[in-house]
Protein backbone atom coordinates (compact mmCIF):
# COMPACT_ATOMS: atom_id res chain seq x y z
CA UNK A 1 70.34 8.66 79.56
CA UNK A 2 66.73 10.37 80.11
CA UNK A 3 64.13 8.95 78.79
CA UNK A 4 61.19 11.49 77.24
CA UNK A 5 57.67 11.46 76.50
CA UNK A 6 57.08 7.28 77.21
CA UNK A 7 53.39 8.55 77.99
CA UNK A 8 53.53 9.06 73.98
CA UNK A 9 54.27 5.06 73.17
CA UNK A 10 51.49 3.08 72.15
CA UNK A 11 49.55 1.22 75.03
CA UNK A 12 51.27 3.44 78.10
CA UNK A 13 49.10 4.18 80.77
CA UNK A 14 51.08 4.64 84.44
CA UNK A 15 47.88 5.09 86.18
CA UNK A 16 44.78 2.85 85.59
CA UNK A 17 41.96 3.46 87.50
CA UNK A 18 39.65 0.81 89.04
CA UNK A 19 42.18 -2.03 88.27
CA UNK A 20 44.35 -1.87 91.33
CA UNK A 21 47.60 -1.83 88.93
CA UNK A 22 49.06 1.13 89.33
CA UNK A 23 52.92 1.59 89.53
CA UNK A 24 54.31 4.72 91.53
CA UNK A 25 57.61 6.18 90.85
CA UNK A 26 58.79 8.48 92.29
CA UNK A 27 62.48 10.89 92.16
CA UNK A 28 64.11 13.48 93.45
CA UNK A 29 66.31 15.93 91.65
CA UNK A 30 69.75 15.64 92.35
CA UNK A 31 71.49 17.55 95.29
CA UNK A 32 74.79 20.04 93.82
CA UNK A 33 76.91 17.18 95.66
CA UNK A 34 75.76 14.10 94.36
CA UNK A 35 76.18 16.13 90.67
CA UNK A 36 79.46 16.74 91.77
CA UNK A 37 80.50 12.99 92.84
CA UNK A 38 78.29 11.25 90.11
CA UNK A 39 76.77 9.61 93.07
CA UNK A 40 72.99 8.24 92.63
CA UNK A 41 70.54 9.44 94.91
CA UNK A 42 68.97 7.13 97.35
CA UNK A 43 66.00 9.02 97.65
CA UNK A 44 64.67 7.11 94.20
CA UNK A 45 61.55 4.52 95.03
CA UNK A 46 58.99 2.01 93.40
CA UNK A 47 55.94 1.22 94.67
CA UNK A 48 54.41 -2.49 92.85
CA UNK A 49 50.76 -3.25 93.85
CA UNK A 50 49.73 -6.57 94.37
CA UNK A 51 48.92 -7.13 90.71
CA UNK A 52 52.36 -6.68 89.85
CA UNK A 53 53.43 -9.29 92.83
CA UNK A 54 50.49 -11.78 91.66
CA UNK A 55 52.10 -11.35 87.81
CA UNK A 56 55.28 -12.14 89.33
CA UNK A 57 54.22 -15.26 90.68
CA UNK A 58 52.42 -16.24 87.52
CA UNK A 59 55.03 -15.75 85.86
CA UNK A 60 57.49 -18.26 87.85
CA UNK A 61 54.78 -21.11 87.66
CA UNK A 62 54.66 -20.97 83.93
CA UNK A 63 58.35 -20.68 83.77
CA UNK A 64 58.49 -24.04 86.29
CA UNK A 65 55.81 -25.90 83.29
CA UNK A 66 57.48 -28.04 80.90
CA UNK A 67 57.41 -26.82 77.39
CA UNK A 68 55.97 -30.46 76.03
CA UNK A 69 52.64 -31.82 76.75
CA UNK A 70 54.42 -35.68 77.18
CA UNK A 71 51.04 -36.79 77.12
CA UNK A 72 50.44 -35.47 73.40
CA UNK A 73 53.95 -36.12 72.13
CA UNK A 74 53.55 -40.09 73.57
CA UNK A 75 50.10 -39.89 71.62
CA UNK A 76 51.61 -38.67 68.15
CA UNK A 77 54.61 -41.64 68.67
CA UNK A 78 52.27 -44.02 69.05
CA UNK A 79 49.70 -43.02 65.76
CA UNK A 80 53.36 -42.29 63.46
CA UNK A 81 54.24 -45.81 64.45
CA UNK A 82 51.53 -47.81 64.02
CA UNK A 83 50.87 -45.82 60.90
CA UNK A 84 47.35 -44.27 62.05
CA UNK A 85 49.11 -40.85 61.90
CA UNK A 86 47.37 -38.96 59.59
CA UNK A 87 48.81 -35.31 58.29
CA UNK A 88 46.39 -32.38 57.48
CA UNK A 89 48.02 -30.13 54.96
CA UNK A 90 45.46 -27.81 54.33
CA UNK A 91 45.86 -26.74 58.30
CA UNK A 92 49.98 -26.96 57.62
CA UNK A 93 49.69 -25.18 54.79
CA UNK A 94 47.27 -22.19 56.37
CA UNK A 95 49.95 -22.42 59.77
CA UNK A 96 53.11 -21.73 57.32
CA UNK A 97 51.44 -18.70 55.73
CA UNK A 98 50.33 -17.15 59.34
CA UNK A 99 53.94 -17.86 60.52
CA UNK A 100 55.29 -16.25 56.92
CA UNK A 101 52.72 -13.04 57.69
CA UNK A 102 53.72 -12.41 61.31
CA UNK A 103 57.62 -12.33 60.21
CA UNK A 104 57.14 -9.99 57.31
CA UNK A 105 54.59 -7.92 60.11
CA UNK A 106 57.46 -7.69 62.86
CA UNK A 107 59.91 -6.33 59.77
């Protein structure tokens, strides 16, 4: 399936100048027999830059983090159980209606 005009999607840019984050792709057409056989070509590259290799690791050592800050969670134990715990519901109020507004946006 071909994919057309993705330079027309919001936010696209394949070449950025000056940032050193380019991606290069690049493809040849076809040859008669690899339309014939349905084979793929192997002629087809990528070229990442070192941005894309340094977002690659960034993204393993999040990925590696726990999703709890123990320290935080130990701290909100302690205040519930010794009763010090105190709830703001203005700020849980305000933090339902943001989540409620970024559903209905994403609709």
């Amino acid at each position: 399936m071909a994919i057309d005009k993705i330079s027309n999607l919001p936010g696209f840019n394949s070449q950025r100048s000056g940032e050193g984050s380019q991606v290069q792709v690049s493809r040849s057409e076809p040859t008669r027999t690899q339309e014939e056989t349905g084979r793929p070509s192997s002629v087809d590259t990528i070229s990442l830059t070192d941005t894309a290799a340094r977002l690659r690791e960034l993204e393993n050592t999040l990925s590696s983090l726990p999703v709890v800050d123990a320290q935080r969670l130990e701290a909100i134990q302690k205040a519930v159980e010794n009763g010090s715990y105190e709830v703001d519901a203005k700020r849980v109020a305000e933090k339902m209606l943001a989540f409620e507004a970024a559903l209905t946006a994403s609709e």
